[in-house]
PDB file of N, CA and C in Angstrom:
ATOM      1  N   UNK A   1     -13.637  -2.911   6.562  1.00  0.00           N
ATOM      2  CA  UNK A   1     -12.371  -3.510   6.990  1.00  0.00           C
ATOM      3  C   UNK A   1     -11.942  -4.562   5.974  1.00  0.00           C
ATOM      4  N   UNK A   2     -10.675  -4.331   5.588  1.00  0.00           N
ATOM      5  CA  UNK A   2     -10.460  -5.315   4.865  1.00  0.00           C
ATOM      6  C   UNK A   2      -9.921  -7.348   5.240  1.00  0.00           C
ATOM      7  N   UNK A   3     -10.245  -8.028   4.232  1.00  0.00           N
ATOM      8  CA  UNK A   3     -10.390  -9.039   4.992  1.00  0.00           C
ATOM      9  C   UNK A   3      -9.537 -10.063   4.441  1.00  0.00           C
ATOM     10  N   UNK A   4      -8.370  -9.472   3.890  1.00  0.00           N
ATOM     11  CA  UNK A   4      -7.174 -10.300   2.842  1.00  0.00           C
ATOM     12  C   UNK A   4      -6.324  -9.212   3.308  1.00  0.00           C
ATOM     13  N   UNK A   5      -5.159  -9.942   3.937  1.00  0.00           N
ATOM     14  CA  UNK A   5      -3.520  -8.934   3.790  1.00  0.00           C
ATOM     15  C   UNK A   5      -2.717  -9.860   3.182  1.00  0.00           C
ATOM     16  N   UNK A   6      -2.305  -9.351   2.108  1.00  0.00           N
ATOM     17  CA  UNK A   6      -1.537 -10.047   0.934  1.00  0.00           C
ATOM     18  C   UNK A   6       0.090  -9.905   1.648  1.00  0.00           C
ATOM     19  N   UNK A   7       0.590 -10.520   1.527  1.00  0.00           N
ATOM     20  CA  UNK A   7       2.428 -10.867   2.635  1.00  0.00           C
ATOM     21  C   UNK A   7       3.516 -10.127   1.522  1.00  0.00           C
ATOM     22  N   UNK A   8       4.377  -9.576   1.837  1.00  0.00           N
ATOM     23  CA  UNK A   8       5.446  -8.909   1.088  1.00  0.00           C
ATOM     24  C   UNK A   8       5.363 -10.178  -0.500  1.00  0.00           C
ATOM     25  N   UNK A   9       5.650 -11.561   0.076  1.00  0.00           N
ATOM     26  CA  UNK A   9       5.918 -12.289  -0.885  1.00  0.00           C
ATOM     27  C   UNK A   9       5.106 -12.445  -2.323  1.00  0.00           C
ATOM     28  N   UNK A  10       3.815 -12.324  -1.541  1.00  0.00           N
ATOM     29  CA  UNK A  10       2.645 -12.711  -2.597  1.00  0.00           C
ATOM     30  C   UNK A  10       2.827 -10.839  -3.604  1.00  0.00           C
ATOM     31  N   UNK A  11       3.106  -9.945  -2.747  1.00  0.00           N
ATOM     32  CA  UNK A  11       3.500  -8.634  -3.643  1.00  0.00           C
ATOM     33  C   UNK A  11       4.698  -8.619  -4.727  1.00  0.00           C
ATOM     34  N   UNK A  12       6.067  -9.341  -4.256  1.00  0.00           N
ATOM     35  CA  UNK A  12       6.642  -9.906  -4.948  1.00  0.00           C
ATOM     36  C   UNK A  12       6.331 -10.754  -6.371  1.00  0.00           C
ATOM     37  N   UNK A  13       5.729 -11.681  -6.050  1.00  0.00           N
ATOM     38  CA  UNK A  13       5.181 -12.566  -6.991  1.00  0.00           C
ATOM     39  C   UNK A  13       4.420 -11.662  -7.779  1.00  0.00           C
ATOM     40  N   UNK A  14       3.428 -10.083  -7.498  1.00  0.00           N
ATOM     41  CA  UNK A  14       2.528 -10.026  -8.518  1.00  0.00           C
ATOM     42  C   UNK A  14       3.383  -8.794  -9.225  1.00  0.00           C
ATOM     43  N   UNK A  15       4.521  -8.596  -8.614  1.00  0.00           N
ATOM     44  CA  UNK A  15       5.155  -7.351  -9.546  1.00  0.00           C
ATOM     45  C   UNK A  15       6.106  -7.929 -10.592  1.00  0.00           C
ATOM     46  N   UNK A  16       6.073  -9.598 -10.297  1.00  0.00           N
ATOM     47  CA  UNK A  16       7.195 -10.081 -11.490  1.00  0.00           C
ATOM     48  C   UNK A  16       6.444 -10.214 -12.655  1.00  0.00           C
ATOM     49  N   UNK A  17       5.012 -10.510 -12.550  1.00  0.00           N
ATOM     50  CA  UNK A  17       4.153 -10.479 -13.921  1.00  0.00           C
ATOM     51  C   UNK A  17       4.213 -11.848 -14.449  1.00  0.00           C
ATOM     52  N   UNK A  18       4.377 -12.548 -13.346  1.00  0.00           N
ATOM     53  CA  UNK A  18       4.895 -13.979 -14.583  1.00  0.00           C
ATOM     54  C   UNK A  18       4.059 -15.331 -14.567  1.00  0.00           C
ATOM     55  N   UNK A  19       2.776 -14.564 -14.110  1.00  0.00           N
ATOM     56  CA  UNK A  19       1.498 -15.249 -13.867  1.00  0.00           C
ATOM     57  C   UNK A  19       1.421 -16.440 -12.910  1.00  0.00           C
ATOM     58  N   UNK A  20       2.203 -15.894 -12.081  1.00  0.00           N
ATOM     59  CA  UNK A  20       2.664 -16.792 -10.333  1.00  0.00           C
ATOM     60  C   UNK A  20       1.055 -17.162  -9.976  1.00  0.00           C
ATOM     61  N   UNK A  21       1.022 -17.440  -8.756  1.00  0.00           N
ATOM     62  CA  UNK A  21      -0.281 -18.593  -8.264  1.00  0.00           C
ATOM     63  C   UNK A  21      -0.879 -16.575  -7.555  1.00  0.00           C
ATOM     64  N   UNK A  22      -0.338 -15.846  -6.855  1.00  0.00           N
ATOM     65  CA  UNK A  22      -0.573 -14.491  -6.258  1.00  0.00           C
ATOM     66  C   UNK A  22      -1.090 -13.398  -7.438  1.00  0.00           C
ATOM     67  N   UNK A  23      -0.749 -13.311  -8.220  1.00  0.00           N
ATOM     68  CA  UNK A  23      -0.860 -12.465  -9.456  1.00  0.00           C
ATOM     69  C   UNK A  23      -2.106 -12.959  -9.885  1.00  0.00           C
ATOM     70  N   UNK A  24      -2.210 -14.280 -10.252  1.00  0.00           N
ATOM     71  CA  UNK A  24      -3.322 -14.783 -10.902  1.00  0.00           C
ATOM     72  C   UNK A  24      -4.795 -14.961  -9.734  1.00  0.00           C
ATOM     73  N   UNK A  25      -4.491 -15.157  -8.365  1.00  0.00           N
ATOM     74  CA  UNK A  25      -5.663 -14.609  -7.322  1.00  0.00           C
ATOM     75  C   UNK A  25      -5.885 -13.353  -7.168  1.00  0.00           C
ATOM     76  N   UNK A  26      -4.821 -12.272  -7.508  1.00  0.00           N
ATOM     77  CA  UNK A  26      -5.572 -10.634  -7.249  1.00  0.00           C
ATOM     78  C   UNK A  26      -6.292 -10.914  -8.467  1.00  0.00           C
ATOM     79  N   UNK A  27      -6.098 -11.372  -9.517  1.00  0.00           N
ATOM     80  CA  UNK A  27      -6.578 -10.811 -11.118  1.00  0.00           C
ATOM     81  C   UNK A  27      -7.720 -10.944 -11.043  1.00  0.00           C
ATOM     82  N   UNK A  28      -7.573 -12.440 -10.577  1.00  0.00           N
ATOM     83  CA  UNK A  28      -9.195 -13.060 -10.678  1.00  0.00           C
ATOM     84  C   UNK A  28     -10.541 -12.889  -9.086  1.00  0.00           C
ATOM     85  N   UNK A  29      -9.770 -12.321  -8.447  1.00  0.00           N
ATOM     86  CA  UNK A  29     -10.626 -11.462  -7.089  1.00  0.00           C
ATOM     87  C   UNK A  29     -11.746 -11.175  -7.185  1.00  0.00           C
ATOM     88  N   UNK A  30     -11.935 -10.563  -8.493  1.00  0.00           N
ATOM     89  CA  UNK A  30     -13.768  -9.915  -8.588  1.00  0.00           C
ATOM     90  C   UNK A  30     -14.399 -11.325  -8.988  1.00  0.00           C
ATOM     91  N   UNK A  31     -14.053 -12.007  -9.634  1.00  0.00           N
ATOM     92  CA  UNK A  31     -15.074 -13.452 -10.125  1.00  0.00           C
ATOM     93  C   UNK A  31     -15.427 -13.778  -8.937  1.00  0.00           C
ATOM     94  N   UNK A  32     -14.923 -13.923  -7.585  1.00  0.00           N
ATOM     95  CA  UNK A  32     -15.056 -14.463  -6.574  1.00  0.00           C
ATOM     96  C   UNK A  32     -15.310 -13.533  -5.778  1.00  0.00           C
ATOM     97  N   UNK A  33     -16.052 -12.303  -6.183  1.00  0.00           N
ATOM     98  CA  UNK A  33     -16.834 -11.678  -4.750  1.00  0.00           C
ATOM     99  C   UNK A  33     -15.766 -10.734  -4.077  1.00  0.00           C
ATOM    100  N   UNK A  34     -14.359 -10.995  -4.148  1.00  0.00           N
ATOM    101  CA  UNK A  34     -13.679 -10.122  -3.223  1.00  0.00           C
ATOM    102  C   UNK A  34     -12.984  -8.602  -4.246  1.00  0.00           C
ATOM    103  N   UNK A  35     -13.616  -8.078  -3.360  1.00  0.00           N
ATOM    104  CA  UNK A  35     -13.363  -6.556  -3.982  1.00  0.00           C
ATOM    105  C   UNK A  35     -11.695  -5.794  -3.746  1.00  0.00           C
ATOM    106  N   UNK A  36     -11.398  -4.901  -4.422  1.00  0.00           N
ATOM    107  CA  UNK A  36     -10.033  -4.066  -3.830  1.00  0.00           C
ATOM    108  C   UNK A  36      -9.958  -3.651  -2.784  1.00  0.00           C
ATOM    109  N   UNK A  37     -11.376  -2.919  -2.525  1.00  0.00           N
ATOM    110  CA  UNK A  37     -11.136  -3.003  -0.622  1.00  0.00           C
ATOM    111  C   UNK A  37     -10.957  -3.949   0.420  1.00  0.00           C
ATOM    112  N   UNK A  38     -11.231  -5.117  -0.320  1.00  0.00           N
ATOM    113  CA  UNK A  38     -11.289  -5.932   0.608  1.00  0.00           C
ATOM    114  C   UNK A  38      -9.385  -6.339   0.926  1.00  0.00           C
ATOM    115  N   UNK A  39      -8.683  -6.666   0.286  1.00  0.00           N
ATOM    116  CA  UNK A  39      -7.472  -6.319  -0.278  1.00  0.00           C
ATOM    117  C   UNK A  39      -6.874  -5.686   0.273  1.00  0.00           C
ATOM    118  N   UNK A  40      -5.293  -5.752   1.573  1.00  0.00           N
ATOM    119  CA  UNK A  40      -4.790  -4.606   1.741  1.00  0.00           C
ATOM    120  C   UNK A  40      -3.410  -5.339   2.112  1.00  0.00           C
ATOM    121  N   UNK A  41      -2.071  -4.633   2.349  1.00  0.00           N
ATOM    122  CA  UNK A  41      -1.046  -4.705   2.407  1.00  0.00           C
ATOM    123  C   UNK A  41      -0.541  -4.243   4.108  1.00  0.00           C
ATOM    124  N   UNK A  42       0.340  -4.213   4.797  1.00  0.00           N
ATOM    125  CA  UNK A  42       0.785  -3.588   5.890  1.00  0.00           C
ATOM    126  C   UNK A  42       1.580  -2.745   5.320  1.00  0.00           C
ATOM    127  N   UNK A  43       1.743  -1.348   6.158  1.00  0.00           N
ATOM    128  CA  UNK A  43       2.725  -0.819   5.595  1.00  0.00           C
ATOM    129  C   UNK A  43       4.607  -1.053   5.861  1.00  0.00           C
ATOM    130  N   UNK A  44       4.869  -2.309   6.257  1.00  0.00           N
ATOM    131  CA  UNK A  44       5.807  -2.794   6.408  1.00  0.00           C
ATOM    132  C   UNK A  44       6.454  -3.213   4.911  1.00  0.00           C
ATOM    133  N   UNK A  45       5.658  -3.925   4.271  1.00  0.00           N
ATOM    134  CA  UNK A  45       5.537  -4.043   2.675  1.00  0.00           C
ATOM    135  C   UNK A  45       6.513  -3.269   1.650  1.00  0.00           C
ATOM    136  N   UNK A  46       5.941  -2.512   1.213  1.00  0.00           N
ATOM    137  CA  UNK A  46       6.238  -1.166   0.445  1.00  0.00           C
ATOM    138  C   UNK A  46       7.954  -1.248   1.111  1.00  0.00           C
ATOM    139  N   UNK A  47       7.984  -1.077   2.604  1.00  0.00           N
ATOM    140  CA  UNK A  47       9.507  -0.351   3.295  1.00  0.00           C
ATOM    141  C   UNK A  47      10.109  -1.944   2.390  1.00  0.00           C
ATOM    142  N   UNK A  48      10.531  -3.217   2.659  1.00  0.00           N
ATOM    143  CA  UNK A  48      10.945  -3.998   2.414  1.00  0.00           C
ATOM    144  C   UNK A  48      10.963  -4.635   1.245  1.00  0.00           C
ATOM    145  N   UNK A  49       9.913  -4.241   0.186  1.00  0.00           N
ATOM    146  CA  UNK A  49      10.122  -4.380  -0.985  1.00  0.00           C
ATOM    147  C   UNK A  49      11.104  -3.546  -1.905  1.00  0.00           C
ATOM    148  N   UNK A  50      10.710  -2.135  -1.154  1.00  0.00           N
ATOM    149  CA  UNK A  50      11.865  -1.542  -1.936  1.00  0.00           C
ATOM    150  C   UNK A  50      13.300  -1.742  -1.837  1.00  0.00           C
ATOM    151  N   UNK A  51      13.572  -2.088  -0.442  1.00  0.00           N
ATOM    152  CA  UNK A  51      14.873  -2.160   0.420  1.00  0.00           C
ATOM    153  C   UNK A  51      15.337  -3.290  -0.600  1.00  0.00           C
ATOM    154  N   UNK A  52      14.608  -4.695  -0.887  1.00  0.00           N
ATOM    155  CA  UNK A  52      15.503  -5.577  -1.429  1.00  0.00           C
ATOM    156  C   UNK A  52      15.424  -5.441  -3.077  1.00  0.00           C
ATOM    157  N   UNK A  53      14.338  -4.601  -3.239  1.00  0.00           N
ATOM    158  CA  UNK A  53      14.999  -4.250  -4.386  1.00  0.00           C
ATOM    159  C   UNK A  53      15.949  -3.169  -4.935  1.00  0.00           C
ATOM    160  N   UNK A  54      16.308  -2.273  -4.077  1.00  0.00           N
ATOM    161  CA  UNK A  54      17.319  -1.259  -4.237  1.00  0.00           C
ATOM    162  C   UNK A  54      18.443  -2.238  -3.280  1.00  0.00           C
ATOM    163  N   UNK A  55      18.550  -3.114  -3.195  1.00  0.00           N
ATOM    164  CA  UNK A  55      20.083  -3.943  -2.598  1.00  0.00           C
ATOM    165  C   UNK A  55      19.956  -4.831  -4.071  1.00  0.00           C
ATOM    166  N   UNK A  56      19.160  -5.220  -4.587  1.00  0.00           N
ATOM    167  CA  UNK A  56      19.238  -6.133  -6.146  1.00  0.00           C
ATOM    168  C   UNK A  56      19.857  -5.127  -6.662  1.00  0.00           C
ATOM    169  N   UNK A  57      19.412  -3.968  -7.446  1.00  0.00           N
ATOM    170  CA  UNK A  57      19.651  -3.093  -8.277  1.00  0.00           C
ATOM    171  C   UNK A  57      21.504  -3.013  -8.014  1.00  0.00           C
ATOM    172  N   UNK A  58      21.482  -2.611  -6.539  1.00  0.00           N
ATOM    173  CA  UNK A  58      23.144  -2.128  -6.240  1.00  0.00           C
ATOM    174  C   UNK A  58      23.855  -3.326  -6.581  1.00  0.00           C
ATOM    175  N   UNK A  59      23.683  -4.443  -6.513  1.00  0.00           N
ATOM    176  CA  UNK A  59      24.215  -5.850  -6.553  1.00  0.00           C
ATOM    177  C   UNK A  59      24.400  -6.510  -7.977  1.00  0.00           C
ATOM    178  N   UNK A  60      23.131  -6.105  -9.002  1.00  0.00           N
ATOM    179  CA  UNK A  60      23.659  -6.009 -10.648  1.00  0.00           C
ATOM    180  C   UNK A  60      24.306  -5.283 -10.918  1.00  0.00           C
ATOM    181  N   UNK A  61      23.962  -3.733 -10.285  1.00  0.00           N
ATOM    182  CA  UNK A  61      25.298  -2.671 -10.921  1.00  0.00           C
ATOM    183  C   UNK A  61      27.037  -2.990 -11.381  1.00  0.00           C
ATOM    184  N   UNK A  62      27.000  -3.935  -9.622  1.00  0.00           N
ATOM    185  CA  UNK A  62      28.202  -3.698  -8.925  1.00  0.00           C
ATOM    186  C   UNK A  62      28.911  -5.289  -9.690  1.00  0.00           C
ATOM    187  N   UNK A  63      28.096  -6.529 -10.419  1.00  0.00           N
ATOM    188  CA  UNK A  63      28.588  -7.759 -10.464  1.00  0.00           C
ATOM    189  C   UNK A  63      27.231  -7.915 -11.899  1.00  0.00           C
ATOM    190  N   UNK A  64      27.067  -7.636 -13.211  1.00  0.00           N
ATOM    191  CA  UNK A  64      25.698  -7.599 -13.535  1.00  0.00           C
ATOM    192  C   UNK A  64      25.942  -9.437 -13.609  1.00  0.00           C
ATOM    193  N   UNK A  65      27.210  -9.737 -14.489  1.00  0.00           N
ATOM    194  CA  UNK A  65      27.413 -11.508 -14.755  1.00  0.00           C
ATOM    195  C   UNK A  65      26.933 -12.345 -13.829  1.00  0.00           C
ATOM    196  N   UNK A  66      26.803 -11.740 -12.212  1.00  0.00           N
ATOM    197  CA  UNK A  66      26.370 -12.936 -11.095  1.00  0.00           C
ATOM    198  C   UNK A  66      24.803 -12.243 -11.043  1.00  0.00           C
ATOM    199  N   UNK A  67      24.312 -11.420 -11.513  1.00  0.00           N
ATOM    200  CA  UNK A  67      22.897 -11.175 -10.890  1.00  0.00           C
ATOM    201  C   UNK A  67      21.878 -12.068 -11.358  1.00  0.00           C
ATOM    202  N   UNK A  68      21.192 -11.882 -10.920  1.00  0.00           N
ATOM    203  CA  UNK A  68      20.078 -13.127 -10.823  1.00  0.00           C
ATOM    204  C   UNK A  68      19.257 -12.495 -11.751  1.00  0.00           C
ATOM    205  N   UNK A  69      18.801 -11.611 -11.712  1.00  0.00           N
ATOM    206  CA  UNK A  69      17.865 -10.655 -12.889  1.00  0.00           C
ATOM    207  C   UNK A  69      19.206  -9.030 -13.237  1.00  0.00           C
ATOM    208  N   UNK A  70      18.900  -9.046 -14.786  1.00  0.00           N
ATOM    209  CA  UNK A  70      19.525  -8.045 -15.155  1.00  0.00           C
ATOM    210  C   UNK A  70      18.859  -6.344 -14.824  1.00  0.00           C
ATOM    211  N   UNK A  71      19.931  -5.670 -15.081  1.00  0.00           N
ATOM    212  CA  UNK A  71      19.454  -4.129 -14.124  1.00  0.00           C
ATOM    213  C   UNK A  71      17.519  -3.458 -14.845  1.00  0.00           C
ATOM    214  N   UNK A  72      17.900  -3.597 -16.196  1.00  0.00           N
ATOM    215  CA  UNK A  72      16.531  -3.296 -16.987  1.00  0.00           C
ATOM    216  C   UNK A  72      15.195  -3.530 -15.883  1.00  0.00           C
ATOM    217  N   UNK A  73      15.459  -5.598 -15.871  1.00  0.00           N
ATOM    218  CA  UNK A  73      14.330  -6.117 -15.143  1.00  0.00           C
ATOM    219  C   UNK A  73      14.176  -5.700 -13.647  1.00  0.00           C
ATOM    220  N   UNK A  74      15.135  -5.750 -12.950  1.00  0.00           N
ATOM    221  CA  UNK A  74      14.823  -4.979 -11.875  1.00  0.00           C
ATOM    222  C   UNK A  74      14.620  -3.813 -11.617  1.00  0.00           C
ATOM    223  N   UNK A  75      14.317  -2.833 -12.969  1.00  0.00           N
ATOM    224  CA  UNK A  75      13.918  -1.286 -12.552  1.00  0.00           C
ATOM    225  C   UNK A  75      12.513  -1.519 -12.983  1.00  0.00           C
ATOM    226  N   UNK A  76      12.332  -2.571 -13.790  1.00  0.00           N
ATOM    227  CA  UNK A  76      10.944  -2.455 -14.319  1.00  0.00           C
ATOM    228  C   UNK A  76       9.966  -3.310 -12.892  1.00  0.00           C
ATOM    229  N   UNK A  77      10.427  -3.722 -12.229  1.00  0.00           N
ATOM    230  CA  UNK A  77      10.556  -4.378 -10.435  1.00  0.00           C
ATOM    231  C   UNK A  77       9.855  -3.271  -9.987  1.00  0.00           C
ATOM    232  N   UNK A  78      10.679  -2.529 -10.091  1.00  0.00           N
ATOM    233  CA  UNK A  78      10.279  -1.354  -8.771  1.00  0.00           C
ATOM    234  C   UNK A  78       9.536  -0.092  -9.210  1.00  0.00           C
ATOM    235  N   UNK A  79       9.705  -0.082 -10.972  1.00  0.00           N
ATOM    236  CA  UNK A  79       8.200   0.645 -11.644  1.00  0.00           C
ATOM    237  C   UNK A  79       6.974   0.194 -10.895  1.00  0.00           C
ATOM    238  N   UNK A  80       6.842  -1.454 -11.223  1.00  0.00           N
ATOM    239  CA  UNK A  80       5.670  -2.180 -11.223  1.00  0.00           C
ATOM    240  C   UNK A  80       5.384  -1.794  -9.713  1.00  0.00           C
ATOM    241  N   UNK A  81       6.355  -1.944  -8.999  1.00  0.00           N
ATOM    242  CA  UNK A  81       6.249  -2.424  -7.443  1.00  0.00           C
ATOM    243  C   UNK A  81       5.231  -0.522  -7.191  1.00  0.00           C
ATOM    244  N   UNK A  82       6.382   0.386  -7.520  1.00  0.00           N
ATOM    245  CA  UNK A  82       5.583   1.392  -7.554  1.00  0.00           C
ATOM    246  C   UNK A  82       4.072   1.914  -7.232  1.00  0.00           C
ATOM    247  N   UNK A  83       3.622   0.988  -8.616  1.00  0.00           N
ATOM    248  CA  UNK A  83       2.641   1.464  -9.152  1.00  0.00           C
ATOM    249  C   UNK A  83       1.222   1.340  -8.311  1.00  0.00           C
ATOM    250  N   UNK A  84       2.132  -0.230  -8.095  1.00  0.00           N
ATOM    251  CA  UNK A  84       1.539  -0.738  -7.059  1.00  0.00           C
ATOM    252  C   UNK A  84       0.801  -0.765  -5.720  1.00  0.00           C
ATOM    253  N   UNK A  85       1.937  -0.277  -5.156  1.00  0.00           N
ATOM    254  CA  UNK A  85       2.048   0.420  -3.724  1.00  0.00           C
ATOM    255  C   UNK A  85       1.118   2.003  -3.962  1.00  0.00           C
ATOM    256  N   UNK A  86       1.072   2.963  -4.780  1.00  0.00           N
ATOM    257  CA  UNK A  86       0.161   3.915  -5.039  1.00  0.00           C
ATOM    258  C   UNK A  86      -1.325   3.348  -5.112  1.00  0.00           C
ATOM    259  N   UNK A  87      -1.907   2.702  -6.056  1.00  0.00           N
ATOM    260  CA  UNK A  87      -3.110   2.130  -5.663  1.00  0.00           C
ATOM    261  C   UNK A  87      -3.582   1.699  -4.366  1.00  0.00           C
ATOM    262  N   UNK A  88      -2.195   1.119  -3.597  1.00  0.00           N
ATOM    263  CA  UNK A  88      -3.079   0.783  -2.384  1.00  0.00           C
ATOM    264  C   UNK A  88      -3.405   1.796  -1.304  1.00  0.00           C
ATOM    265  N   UNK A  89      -2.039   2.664  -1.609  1.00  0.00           N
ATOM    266  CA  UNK A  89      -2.292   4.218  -1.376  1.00  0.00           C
ATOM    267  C   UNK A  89      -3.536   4.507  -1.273  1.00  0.00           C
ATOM    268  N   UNK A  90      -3.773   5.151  -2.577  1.00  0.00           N
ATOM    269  CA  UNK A  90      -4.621   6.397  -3.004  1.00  0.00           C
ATOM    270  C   UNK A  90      -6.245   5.262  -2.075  1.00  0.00           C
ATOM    271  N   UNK A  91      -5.972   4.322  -2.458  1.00  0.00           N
ATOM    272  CA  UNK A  91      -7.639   3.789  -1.815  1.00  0.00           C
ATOM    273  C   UNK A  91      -7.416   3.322  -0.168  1.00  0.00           C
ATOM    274  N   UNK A  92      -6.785   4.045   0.388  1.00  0.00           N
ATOM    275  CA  UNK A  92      -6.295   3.263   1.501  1.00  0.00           C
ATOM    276  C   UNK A  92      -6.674   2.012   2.116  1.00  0.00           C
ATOM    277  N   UNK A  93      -5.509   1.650   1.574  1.00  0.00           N
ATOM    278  CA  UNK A  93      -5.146  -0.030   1.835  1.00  0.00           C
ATOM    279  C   UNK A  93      -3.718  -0.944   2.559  1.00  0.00           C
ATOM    280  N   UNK A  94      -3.580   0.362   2.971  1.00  0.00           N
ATOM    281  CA  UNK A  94      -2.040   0.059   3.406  1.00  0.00           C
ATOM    282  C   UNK A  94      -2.241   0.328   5.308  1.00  0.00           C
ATOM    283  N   UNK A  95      -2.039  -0.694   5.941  1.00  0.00           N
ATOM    284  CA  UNK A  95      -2.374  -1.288   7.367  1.00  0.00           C
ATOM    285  C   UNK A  95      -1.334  -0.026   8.110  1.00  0.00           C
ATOM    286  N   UNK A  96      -1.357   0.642   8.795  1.00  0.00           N
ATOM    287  CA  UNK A  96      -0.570   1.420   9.457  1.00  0.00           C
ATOM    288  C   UNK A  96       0.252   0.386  10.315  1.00  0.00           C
ATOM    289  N   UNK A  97       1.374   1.269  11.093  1.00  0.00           N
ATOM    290  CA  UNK A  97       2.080  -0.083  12.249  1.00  0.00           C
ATOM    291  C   UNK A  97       2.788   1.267  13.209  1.00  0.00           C
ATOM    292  N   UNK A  98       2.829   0.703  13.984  1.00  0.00           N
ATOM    293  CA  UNK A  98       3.407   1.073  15.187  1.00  0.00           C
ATOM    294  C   UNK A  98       4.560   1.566  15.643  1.00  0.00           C
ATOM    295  N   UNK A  99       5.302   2.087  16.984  1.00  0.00           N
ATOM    296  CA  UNK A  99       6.445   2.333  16.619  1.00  0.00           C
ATOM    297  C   UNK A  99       7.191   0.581  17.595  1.00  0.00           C
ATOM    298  N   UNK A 100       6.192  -0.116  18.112  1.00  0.00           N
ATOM    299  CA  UNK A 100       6.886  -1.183  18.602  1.00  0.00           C
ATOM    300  C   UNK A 100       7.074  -2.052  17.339  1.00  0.00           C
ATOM    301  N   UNK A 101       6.132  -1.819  16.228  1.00  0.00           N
ATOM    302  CA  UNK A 101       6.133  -2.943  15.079  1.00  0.00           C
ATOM    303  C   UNK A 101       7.267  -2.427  14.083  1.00  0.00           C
ATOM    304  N   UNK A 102       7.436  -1.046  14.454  1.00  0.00           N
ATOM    305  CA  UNK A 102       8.895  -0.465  13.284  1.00  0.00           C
ATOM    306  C   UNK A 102       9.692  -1.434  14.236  1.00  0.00           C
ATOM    307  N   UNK A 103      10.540  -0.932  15.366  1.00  0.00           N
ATOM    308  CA  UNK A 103      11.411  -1.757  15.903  1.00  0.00           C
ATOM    309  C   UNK A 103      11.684  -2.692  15.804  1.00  0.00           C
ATOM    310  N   UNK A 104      10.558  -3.499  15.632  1.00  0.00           N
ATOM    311  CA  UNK A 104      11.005  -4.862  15.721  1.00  0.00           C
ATOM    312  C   UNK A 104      11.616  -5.181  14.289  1.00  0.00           C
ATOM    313  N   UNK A 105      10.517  -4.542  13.272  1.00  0.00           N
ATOM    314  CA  UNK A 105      11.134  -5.102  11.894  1.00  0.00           C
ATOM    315  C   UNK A 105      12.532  -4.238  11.413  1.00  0.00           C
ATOM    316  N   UNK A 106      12.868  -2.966  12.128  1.00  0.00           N
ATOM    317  CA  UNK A 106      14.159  -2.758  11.809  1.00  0.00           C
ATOM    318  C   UNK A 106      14.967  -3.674  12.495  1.00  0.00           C
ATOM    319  N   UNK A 107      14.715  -4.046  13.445  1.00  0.00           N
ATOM    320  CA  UNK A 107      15.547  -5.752  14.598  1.00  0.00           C
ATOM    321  C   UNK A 107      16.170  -6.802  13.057  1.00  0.00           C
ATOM    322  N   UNK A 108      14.898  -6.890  12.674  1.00  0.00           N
ATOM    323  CA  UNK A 108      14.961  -8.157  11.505  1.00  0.00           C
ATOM    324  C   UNK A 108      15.225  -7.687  10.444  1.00  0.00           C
ATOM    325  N   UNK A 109      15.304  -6.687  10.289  1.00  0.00           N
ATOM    326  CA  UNK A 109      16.139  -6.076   9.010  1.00  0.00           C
ATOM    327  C   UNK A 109      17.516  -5.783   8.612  1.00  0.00           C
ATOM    328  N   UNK A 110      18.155  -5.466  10.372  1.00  0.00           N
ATOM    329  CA  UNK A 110      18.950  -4.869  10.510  1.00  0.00           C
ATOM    330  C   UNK A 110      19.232  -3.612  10.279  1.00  0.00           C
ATOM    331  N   UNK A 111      18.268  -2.749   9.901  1.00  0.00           N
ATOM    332  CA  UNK A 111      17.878  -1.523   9.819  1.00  0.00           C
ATOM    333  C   UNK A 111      17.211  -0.522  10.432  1.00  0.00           C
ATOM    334  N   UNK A 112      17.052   0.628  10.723  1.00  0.00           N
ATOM    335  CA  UNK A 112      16.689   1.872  11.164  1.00  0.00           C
ATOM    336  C   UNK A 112      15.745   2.312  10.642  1.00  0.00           C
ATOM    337  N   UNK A 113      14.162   1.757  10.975  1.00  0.00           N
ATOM    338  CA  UNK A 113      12.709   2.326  10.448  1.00  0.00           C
ATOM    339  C   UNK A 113      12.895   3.640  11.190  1.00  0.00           C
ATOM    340  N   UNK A 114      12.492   4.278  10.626  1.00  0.00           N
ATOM    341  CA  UNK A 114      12.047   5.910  11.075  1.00  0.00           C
ATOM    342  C   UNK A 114      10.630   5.736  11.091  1.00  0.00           C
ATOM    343  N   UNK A 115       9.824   5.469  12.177  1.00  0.00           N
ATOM    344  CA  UNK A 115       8.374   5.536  12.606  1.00  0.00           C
ATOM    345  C   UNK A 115       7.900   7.325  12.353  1.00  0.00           C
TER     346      UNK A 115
END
């Protein structure tokens, strides 16, 4: 069982690469005993990372002068984010959820999880 669930944010932080305080605790994980299994995500994650980054992407397209990051950096976002989300995949690490826990977070999303 794993014994670290890393929060959408701290996933955020490690797909920007920019050696945030989250990036630099997965890196350094094995010095300290905690393994990749130990390590896991909900699968709420993945749905909401992509969501705000495919609303970034549409939002540089549509205005690039007001975006906060240019379109390049935010595809290289959702490469990373990708790549990401597959590792936790393939070793399963990704927390299943419910169909009361979709609901609610489509509630707070304002969106339509398909459980």
């Amino acid at each position: 069982m794993s014994r670290y669930l890393m929060s959408s944010q701290c996933i955020f932080d490690v797909i920007k690469r920019r050696n945030l305080t989250a990036e630099l605790w997965l890196e350094s994980a094995d010095s300290r005993v905690i393994y990749a299994d130990d390590i896991c995500i909900s699968a709420v994650t993945p749905m909401t990372i992509r969501w705000q980054l495919e609303q970034a992407l549409t939002a540089a397209r549509a205005k690039p002068e007001a975006a906060v990051h240019p379109v390049p950096v935010i595809r290289d976002f959702i490469d990373q984010a990708s790549r990401l989300f597959e590792d936790f995949a393939r070793d399963d690490r990704i927390i299943a959820m419910d169909h009361r826990i979709a609901a609610r977070w489509g509630d707070l999303l304002d969106m339509r999880i398909t459980y």
